[in-house]
C-alpha atoms as a PDB file:
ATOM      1  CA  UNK A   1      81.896 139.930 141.119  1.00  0.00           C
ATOM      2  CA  UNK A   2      78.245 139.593 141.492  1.00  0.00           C
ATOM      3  CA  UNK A   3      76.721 136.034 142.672  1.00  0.00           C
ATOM      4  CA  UNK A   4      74.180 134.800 139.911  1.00  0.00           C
ATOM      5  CA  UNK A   5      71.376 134.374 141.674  1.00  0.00           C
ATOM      6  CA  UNK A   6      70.520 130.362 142.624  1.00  0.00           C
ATOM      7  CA  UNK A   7      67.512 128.286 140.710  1.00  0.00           C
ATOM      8  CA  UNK A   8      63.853 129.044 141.922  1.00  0.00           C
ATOM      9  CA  UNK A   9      63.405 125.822 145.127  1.00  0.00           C
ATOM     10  CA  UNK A  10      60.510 125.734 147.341  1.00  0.00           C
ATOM     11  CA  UNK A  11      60.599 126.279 150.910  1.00  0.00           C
ATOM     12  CA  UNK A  12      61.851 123.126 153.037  1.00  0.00           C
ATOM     13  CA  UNK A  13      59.013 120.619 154.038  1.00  0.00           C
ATOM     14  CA  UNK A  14      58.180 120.773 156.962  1.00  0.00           C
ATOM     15  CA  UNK A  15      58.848 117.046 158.036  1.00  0.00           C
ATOM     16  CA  UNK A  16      61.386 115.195 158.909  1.00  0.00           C
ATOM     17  CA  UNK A  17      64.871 115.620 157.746  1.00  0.00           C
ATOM     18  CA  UNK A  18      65.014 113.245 154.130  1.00  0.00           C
ATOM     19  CA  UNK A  19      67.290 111.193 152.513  1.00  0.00           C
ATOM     20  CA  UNK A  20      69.878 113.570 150.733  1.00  0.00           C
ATOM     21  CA  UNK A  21      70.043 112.353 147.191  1.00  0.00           C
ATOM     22  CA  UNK A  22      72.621 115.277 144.822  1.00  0.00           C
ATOM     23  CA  UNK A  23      76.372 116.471 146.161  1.00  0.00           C
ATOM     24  CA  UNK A  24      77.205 119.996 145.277  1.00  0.00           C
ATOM     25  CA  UNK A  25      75.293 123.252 144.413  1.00  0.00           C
ATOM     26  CA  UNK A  26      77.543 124.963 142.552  1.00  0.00           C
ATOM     27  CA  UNK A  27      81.013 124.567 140.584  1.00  0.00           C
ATOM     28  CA  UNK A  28      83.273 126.943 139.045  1.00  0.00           C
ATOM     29  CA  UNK A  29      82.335 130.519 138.056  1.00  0.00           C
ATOM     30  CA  UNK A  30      79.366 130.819 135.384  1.00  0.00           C
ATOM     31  CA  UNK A  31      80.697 132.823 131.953  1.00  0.00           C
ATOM     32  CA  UNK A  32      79.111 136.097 132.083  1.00  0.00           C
ATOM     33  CA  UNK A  33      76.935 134.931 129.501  1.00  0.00           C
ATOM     34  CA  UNK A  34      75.558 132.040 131.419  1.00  0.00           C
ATOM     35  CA  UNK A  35      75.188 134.344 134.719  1.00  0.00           C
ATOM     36  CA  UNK A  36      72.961 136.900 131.922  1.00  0.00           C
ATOM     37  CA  UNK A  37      70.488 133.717 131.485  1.00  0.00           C
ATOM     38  CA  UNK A  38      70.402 132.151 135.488  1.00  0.00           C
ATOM     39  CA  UNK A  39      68.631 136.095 135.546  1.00  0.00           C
ATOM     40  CA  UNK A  40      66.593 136.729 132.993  1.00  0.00           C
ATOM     41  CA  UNK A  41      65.461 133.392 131.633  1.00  0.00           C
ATOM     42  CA  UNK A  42      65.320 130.865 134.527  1.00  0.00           C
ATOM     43  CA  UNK A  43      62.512 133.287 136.371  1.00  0.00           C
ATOM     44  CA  UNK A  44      60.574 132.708 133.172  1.00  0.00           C
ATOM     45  CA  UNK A  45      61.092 128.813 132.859  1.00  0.00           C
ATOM     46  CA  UNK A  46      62.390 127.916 136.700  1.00  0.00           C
ATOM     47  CA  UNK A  47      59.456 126.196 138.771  1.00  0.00           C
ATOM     48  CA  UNK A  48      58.734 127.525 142.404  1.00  0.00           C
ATOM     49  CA  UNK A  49      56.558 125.660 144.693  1.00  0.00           C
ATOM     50  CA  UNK A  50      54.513 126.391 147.662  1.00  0.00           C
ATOM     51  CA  UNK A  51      55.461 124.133 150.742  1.00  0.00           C
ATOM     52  CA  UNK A  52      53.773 122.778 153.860  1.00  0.00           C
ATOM     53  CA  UNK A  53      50.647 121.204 154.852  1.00  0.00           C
ATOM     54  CA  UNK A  54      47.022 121.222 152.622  1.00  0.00           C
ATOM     55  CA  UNK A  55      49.232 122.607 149.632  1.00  0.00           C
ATOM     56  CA  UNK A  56      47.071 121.361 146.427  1.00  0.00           C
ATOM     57  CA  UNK A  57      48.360 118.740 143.664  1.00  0.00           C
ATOM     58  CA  UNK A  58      49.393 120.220 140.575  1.00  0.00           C
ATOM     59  CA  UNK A  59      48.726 118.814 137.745  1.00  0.00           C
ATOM     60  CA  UNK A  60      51.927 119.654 135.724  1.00  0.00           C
ATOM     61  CA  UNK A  61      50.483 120.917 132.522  1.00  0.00           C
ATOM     62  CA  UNK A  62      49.675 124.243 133.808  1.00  0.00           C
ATOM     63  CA  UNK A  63      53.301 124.850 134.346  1.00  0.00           C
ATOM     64  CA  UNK A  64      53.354 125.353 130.721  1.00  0.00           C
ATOM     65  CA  UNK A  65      50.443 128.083 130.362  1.00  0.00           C
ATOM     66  CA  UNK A  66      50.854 129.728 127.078  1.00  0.00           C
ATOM     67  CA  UNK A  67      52.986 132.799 128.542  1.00  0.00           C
ATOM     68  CA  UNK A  68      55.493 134.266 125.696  1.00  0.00           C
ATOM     69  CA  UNK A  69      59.202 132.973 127.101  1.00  0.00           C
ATOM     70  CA  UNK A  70      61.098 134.485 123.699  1.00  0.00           C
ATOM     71  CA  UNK A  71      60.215 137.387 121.816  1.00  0.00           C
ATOM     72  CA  UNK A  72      62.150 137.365 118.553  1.00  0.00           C
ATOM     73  CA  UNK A  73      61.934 141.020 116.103  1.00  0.00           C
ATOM     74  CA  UNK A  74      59.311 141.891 118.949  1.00  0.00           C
ATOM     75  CA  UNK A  75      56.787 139.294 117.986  1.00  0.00           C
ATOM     76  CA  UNK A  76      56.453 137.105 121.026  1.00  0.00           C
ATOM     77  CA  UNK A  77      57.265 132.845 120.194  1.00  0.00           C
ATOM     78  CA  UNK A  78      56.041 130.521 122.365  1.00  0.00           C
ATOM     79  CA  UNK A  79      55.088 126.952 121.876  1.00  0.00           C
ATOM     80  CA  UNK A  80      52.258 126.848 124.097  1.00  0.00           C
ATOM     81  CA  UNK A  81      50.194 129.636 122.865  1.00  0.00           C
ATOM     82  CA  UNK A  82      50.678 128.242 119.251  1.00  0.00           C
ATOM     83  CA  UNK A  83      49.514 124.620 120.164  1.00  0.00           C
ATOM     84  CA  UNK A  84      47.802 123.547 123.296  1.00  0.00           C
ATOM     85  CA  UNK A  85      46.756 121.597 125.164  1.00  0.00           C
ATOM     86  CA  UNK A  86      50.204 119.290 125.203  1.00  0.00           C
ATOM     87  CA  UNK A  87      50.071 115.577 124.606  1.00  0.00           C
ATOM     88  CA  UNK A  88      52.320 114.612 127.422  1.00  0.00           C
ATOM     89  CA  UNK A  89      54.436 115.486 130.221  1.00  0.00           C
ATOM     90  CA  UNK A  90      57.525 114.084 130.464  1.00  0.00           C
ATOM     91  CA  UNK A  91      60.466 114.547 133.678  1.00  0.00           C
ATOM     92  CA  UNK A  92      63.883 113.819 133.334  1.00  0.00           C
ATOM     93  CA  UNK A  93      65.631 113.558 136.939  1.00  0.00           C
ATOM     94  CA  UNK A  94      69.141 115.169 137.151  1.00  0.00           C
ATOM     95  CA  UNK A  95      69.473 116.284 133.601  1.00  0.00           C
ATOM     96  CA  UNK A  96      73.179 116.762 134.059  1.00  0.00           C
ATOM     97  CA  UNK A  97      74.264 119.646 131.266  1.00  0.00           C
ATOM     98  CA  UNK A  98      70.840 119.285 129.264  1.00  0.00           C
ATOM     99  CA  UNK A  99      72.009 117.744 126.380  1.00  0.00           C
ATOM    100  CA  UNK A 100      69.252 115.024 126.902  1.00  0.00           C
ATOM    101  CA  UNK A 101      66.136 117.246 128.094  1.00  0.00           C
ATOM    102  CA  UNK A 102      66.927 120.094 125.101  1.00  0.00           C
ATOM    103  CA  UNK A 103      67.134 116.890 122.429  1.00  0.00           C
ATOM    104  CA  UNK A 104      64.158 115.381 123.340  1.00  0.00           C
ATOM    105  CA  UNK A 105      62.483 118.647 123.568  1.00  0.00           C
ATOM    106  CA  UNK A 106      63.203 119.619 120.040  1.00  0.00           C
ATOM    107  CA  UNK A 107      62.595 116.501 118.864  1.00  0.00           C
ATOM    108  CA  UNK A 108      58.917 116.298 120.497  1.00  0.00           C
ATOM    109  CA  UNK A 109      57.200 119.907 119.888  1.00  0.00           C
ATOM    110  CA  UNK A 110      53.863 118.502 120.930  1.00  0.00           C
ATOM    111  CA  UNK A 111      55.187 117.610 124.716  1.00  0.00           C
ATOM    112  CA  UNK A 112      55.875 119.437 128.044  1.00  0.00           C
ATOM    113  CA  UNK A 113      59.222 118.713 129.940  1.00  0.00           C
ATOM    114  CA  UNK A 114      60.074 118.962 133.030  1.00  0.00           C
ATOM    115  CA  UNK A 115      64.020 119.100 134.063  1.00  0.00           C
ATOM    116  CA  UNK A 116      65.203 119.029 137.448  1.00  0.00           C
ATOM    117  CA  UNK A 117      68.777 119.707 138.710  1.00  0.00           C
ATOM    118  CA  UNK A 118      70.226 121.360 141.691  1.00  0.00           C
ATOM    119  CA  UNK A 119      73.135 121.857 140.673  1.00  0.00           C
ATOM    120  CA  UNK A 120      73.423 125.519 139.092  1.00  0.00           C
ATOM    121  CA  UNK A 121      76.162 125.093 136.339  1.00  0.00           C
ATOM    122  CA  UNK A 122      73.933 122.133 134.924  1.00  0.00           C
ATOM    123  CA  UNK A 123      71.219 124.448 135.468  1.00  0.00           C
ATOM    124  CA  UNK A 124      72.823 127.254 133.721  1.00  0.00           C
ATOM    125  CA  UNK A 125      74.229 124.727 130.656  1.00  0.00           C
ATOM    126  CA  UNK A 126      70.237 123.877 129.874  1.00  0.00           C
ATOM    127  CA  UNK A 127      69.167 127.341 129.578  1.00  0.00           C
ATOM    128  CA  UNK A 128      72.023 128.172 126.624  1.00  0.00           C
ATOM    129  CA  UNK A 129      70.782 125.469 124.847  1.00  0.00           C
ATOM    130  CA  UNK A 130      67.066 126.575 126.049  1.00  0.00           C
ATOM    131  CA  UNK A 131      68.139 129.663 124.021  1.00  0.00           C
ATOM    132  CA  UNK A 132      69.978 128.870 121.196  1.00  0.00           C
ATOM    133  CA  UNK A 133      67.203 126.686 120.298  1.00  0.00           C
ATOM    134  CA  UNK A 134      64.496 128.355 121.281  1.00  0.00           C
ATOM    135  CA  UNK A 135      62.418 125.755 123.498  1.00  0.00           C
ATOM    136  CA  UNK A 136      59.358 126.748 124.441  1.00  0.00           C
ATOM    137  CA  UNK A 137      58.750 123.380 125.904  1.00  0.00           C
ATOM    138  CA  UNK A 138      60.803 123.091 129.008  1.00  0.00           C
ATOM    139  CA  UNK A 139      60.283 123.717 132.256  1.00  0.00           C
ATOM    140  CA  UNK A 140      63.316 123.498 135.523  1.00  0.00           C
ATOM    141  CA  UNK A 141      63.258 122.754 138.777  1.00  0.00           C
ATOM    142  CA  UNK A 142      66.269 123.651 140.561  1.00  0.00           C
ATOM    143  CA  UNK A 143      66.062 121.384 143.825  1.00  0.00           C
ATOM    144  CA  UNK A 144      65.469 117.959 144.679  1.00  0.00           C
ATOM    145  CA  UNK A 145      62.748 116.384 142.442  1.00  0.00           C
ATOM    146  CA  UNK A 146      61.443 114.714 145.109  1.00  0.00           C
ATOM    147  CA  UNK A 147      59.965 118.283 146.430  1.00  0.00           C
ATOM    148  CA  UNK A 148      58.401 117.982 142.672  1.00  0.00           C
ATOM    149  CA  UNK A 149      57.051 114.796 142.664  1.00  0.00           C
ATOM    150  CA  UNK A 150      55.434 114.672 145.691  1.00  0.00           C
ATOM    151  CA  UNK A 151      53.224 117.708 144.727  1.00  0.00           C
ATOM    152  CA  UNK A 152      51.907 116.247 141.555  1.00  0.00           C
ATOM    153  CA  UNK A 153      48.965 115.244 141.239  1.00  0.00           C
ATOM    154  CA  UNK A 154      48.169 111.253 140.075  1.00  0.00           C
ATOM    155  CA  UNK A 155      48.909 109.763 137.056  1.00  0.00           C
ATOM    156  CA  UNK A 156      49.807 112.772 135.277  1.00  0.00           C
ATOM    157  CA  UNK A 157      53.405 111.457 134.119  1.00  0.00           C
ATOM    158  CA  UNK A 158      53.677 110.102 130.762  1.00  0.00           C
ATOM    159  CA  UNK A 159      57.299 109.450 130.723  1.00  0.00           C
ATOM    160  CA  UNK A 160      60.519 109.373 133.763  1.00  0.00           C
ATOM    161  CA  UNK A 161      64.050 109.619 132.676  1.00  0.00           C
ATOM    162  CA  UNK A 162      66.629 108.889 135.287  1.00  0.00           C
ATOM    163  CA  UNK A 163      70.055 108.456 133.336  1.00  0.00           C
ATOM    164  CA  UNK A 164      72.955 108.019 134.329  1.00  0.00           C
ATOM    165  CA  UNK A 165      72.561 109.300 138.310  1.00  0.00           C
ATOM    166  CA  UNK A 166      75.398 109.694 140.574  1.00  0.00           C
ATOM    167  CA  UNK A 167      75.990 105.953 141.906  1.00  0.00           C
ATOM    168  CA  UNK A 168      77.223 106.750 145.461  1.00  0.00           C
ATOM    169  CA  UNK A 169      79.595 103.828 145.250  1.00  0.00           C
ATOM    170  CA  UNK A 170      80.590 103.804 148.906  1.00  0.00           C
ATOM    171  CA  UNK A 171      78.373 101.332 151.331  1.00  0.00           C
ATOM    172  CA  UNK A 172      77.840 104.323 153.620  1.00  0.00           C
ATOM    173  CA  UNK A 173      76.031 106.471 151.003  1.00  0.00           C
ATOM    174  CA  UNK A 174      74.099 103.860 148.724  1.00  0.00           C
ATOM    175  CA  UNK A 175      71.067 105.497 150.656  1.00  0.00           C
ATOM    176  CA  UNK A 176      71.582 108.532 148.579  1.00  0.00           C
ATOM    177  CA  UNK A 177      71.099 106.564 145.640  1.00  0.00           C
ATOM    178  CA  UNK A 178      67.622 108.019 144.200  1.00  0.00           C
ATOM    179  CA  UNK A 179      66.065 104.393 143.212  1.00  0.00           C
ATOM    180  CA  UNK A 180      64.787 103.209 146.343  1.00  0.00           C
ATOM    181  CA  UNK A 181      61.799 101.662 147.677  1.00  0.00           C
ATOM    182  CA  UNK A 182      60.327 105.300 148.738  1.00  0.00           C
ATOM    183  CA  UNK A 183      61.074 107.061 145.649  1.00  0.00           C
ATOM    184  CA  UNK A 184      59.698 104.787 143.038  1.00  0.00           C
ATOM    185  CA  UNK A 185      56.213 104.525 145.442  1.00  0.00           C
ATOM    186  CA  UNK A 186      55.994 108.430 144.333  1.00  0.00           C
ATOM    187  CA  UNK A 187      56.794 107.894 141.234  1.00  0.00           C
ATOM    188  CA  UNK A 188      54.207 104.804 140.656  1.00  0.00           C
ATOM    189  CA  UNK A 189      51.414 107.495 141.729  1.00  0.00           C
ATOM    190  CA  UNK A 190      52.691 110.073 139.430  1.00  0.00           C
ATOM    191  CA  UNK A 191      53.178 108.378 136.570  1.00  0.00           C
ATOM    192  CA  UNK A 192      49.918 107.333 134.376  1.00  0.00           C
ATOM    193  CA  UNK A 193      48.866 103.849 133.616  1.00  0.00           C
ATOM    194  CA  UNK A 194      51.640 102.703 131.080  1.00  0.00           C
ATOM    195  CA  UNK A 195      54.532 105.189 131.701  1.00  0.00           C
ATOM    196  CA  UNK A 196      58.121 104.411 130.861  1.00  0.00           C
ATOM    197  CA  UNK A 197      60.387 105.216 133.543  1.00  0.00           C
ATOM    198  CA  UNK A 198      64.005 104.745 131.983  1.00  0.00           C
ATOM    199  CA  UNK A 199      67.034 104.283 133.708  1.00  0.00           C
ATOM    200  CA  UNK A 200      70.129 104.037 132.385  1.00  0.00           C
ATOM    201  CA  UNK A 201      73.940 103.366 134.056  1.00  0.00           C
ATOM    202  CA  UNK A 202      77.250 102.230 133.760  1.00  0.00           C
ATOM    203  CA  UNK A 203      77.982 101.255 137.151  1.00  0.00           C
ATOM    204  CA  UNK A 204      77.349  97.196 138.141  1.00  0.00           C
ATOM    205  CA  UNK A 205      76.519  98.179 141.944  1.00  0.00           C
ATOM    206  CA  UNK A 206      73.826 100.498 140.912  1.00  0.00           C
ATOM    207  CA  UNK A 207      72.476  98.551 138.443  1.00  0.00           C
ATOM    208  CA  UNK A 208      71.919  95.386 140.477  1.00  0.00           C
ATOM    209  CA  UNK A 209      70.367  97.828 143.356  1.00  0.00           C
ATOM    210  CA  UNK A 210      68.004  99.433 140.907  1.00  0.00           C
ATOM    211  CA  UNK A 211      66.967  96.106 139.373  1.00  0.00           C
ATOM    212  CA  UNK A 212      66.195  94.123 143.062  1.00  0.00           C
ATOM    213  CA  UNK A 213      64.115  97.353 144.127  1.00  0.00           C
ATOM    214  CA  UNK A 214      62.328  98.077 140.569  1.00  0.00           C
ATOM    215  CA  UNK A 215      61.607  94.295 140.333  1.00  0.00           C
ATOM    216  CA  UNK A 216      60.214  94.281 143.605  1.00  0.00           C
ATOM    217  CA  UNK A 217      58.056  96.728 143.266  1.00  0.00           C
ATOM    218  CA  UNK A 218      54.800  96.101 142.230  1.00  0.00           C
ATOM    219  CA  UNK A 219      53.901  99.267 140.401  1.00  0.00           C
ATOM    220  CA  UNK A 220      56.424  98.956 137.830  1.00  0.00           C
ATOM    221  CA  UNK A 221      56.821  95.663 134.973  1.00  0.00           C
ATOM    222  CA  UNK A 222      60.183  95.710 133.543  1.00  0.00           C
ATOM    223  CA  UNK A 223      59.385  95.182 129.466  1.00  0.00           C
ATOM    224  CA  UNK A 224      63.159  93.778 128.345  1.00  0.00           C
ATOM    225  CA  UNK A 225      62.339  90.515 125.979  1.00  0.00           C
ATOM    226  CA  UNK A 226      65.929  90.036 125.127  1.00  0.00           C
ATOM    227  CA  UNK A 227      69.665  91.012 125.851  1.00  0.00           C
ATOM    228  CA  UNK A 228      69.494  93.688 123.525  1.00  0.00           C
ATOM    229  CA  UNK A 229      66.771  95.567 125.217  1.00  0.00           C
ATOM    230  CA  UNK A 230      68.876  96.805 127.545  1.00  0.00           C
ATOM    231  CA  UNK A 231      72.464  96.652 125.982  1.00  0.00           C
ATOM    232  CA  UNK A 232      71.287  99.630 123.539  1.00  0.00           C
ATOM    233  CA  UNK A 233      69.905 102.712 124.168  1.00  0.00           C
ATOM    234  CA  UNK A 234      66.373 103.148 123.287  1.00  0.00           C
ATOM    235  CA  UNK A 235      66.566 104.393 119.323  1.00  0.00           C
ATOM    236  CA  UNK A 236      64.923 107.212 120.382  1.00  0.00           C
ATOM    237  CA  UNK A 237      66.943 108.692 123.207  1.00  0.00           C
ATOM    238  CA  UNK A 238      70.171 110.895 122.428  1.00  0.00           C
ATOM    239  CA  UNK A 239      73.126 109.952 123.902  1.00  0.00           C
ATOM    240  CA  UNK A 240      74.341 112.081 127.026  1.00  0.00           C
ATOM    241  CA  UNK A 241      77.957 112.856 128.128  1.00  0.00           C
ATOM    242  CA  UNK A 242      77.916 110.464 130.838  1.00  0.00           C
ATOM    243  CA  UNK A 243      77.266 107.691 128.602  1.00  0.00           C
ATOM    244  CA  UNK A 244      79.614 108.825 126.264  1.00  0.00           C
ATOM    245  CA  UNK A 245      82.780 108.962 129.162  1.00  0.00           C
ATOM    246  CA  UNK A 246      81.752 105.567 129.752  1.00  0.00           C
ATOM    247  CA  UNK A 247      82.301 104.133 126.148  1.00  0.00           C
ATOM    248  CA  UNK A 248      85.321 106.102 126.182  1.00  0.00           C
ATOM    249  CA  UNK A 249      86.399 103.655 129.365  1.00  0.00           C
ATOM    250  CA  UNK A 250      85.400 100.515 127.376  1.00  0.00           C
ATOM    251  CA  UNK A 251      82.282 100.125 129.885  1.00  0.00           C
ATOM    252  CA  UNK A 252      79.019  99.421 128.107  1.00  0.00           C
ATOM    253  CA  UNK A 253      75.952 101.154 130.151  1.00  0.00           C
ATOM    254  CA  UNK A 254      72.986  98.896 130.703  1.00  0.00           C
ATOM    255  CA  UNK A 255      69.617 100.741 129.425  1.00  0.00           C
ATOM    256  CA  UNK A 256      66.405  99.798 131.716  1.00  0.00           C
ATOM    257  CA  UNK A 257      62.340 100.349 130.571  1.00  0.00           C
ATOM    258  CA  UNK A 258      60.110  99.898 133.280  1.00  0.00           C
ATOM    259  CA  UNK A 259      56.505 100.126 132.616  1.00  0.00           C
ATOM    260  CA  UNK A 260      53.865 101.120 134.620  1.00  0.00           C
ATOM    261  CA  UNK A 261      51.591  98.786 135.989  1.00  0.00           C
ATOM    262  CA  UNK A 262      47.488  99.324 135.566  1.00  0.00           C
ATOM    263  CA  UNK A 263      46.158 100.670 138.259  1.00  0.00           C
ATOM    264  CA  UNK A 264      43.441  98.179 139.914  1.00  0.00           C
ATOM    265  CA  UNK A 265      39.729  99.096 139.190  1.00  0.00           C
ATOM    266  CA  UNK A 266      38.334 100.567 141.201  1.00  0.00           C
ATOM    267  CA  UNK A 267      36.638  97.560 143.849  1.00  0.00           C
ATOM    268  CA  UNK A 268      38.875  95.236 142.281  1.00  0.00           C
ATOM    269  CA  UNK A 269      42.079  94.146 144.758  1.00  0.00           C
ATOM    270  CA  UNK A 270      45.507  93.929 142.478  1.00  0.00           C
ATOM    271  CA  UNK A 271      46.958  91.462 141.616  1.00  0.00           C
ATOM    272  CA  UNK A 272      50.553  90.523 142.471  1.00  0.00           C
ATOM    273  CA  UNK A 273      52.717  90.823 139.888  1.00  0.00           C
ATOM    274  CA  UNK A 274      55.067  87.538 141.007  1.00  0.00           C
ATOM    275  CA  UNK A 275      51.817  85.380 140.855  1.00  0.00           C
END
């Protein structure tokens, strides 16, 4: 049987070894069908990145340049060439099966997403429904978004999903967990002035580890008012499968908005956010 081949990923950094944040790469065997799209579509829609030193930032607009992706009775479609420029771009980190990312993406024509996943039957899951709906709007990167992030150039994030991430339960592997100290500095220089970066999970370890670092940090303003801001999901954000296996359990998930703080003017010194 031929090996589908695996998602575009940029070369390795070269720095220091990093945190390893996802488990595995692959799972079972993709359906024929499935293994047809990992080759023909993901080359179309699957970022690759240069790496190493002096490499430019992107702004993440341009990944979404107008190029036909479908071409239905020979007429090319594509969302891009019909309406530019795009009002946002938005990431989702570890979009699991896609159910989230292609929802959102039909549901917002006017905006650019950005999905990243390493693992390849996730991967593979997104482009059917990539397909079947005919998205023009979506963009993957198969690798560790972190590789992503740190190439893009300031403030040019209008929106960060992170839902329902793998918790690492076990001490020895809570530095796996992707909220952390380092991770949400990147993110506060990515994301513009007033961003949402949403997190959602049902695990109570996680939860109180995301909340003491995104509390502490002082790019981000968490914008709950009352209980119910964060025990429902945002009326605009689909369900995923995670979240639905955790009803199914009788746990309720937790829902978290963090804002982005303003960045100081320039001359002017920030203020703390605790003061």
């Amino acid at each position: 049987m031929t090996r589908p081949p695996r998602p575009p990923s940029p070369s390795a950094p070269p720095h220091a070894p990093r945190r390893i944040l996802y488990g595995r790469r692959k799972g079972r065997s993709l359906r024929p069908a499935r293994r047809r799209l990992v080759r023909e579509l993901l080359p179309r829609i699957g970022l690759t990145l240069d790496a190493g030193p002096g490499a430019p930032l992107l702004d993440p607009a341009r990944f979404f340049d107008g190029s036909p992706v479908f071409a239905a009775g020979g007429v090319p479609f594509s969302h891009a060439a019909a309406a530019p420029p795009w009002r946002e771009v938005w990431l989702e980190v570890g979009f699991g099966a896609g159910e989230h990312l292609a929802a959102q993406a039909e549901a917002h024509a006017d905006i650019a997403f950005i999905g990243c996943e390493p693992f390849l039957n996730g991967v593979a899951a997104l482009l059917a429904r990539v397909d079947a709906r005919r998205l023009s709007n979506i963009r993957i990167y198969g690798d560790d978004a972190r590789f992503l992030i740190e190439r893009l150039a300031p403030g040019t994030l209008a929106r960060v999903f992170v839902l329902f991430p793998d918790p690492w339960p076990k001490a020895r592997h809570a530095r796996r967990r992707f909220i952390a100290a380092d991770t949400l500095d990147d993110l506060a220089r990515v994301m513009a002035d007033g961003a949402e970066l949403r997190f959602a999970t049902d695990d109570p370890v996680y939860l109180r580890w995301a909340l003491a670092a995104l509390t502490a940090h002082e790019g981000f303003r968490w914008v709950a008012e009352k209980a119910a801001d964060w025990r429902v999901r945002p009326a605009d954000q689909p369900a995923t499968r995670y979240e639905e296996k955790a009803r199914a359990k009788g746990v309720t998930p937790v829902f978290l908005v963090f804002e982005r703080h303003p960045r100081a003017a320039p001359g002017l010194r920030q203020k703390p956010q605790n003061t």
